[in-house]
Protein backbone atom coordinates (compact mmCIF):
# COMPACT_ATOMS: atom_id res chain seq x y z
CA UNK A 1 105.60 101.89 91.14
CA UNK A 2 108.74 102.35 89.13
CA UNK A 3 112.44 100.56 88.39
CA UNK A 4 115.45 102.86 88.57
CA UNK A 5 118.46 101.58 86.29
CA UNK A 6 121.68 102.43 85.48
CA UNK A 7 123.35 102.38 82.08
CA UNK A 8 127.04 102.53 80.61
CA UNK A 9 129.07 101.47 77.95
CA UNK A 10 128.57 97.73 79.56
CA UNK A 11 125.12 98.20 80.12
CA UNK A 12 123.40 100.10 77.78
CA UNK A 13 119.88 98.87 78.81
CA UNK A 14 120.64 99.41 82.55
CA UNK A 15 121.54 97.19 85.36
CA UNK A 16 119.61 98.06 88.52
CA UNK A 17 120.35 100.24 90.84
CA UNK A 18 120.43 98.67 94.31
CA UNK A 19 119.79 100.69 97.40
CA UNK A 20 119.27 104.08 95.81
CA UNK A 21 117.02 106.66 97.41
CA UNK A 22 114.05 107.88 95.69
CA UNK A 23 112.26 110.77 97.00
CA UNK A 24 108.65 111.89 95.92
CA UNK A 25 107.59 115.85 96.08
CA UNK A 26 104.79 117.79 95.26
CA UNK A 27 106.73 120.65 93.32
CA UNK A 28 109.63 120.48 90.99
CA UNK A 29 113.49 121.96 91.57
CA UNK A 30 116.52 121.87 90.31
CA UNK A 31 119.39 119.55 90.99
CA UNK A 32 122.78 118.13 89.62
CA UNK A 33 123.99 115.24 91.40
CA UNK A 34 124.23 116.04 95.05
CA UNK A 35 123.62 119.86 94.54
CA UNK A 36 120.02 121.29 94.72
CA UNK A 37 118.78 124.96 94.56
CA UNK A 38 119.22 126.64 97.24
CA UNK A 39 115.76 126.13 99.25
CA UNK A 40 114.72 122.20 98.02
CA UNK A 41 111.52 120.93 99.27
CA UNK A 42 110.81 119.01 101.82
CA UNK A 43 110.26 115.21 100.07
CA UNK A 44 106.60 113.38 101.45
CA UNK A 45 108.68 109.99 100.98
CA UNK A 46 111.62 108.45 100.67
CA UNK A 47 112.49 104.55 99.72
CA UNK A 48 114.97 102.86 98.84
CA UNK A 49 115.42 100.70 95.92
CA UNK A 50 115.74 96.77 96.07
CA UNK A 51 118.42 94.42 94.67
CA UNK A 52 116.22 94.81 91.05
CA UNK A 53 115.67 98.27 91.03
CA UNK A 54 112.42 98.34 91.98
CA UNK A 55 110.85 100.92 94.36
CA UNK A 56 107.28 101.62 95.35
CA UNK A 57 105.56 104.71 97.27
CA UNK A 58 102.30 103.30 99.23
CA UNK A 59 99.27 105.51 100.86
CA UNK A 60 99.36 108.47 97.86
CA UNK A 61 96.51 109.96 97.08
CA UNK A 62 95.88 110.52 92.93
CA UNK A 63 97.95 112.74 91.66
CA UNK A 64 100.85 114.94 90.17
CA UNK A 65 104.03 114.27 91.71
CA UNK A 66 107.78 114.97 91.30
CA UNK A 67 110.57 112.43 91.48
CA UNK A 68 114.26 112.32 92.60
CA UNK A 69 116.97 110.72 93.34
CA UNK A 70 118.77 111.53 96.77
CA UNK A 71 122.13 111.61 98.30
CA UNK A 72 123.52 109.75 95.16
CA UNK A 73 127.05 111.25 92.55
CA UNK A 74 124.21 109.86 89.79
CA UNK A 75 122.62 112.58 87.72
CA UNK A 76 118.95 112.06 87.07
CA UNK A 77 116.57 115.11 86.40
CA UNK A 78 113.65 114.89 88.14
CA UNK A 79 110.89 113.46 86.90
CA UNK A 80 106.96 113.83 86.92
CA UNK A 81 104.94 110.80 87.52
CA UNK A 82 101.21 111.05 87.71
CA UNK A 83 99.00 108.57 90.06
CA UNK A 84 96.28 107.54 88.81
CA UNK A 85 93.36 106.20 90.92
CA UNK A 86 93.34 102.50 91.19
CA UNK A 87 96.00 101.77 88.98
CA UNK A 88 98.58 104.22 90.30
CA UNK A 89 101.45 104.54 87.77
CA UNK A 90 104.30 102.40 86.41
CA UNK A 91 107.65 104.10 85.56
CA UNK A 92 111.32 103.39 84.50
CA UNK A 93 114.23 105.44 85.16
CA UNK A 94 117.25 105.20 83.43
CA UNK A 95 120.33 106.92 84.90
CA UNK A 96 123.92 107.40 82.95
CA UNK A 97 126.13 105.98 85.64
CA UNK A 98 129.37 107.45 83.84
CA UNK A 99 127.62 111.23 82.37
CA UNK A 100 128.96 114.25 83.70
CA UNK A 101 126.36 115.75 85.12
CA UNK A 102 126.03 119.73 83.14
CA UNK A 103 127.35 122.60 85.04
């Protein structure tokens, strides 16, 4: 389903992000780093990402759905994604490993 990498001054294209957890929701919220509003959802998924980056979410129907990134000092707005049947959906997110994340 998707890649999650990381970029910096050494890595402007992104090196992957190994063993990061991506959650999947069906409504959006607000969060910076580890702090979310005050009542998050409750995710329908959570996987972790492999040594490339890579991370997949199996058995979900088509669809409008919400990505994030959890338990991680990375700052990463959520993202939609949208599933599409049969083909599901292909995305690529690109977290600033050294951005403060705003206040």
């Amino acid at each position: 389903m998707g890649t999650l990498l990381v970029t910096d001054s050494s890595h402007p294209s992104g090196k992957p992000a190994v063993n990061v957890s991506v959650a999947i929701y069906l409504e959006a919220f607000s969060q910076v780093g580890n702090q979310y509003t005050p009542s998050p959802p409750h995710p329908m998924a959570v996987v972790s990402t492999g040594a490339d980056g890579s991370f997949a979410f199996r058995g979900l129907a088509p669809g409008r759905y919400f990505l994030a990134l959890l338990g991680v000092s990375l700052y990463m707005p959520g993202r939609w994604v949208t599933l599409n049947p049969g083909s599901g959906a292909s995305v690529q997110l690109l977290v600033c490993g050294t951005c403060p994340a705003p206040n």
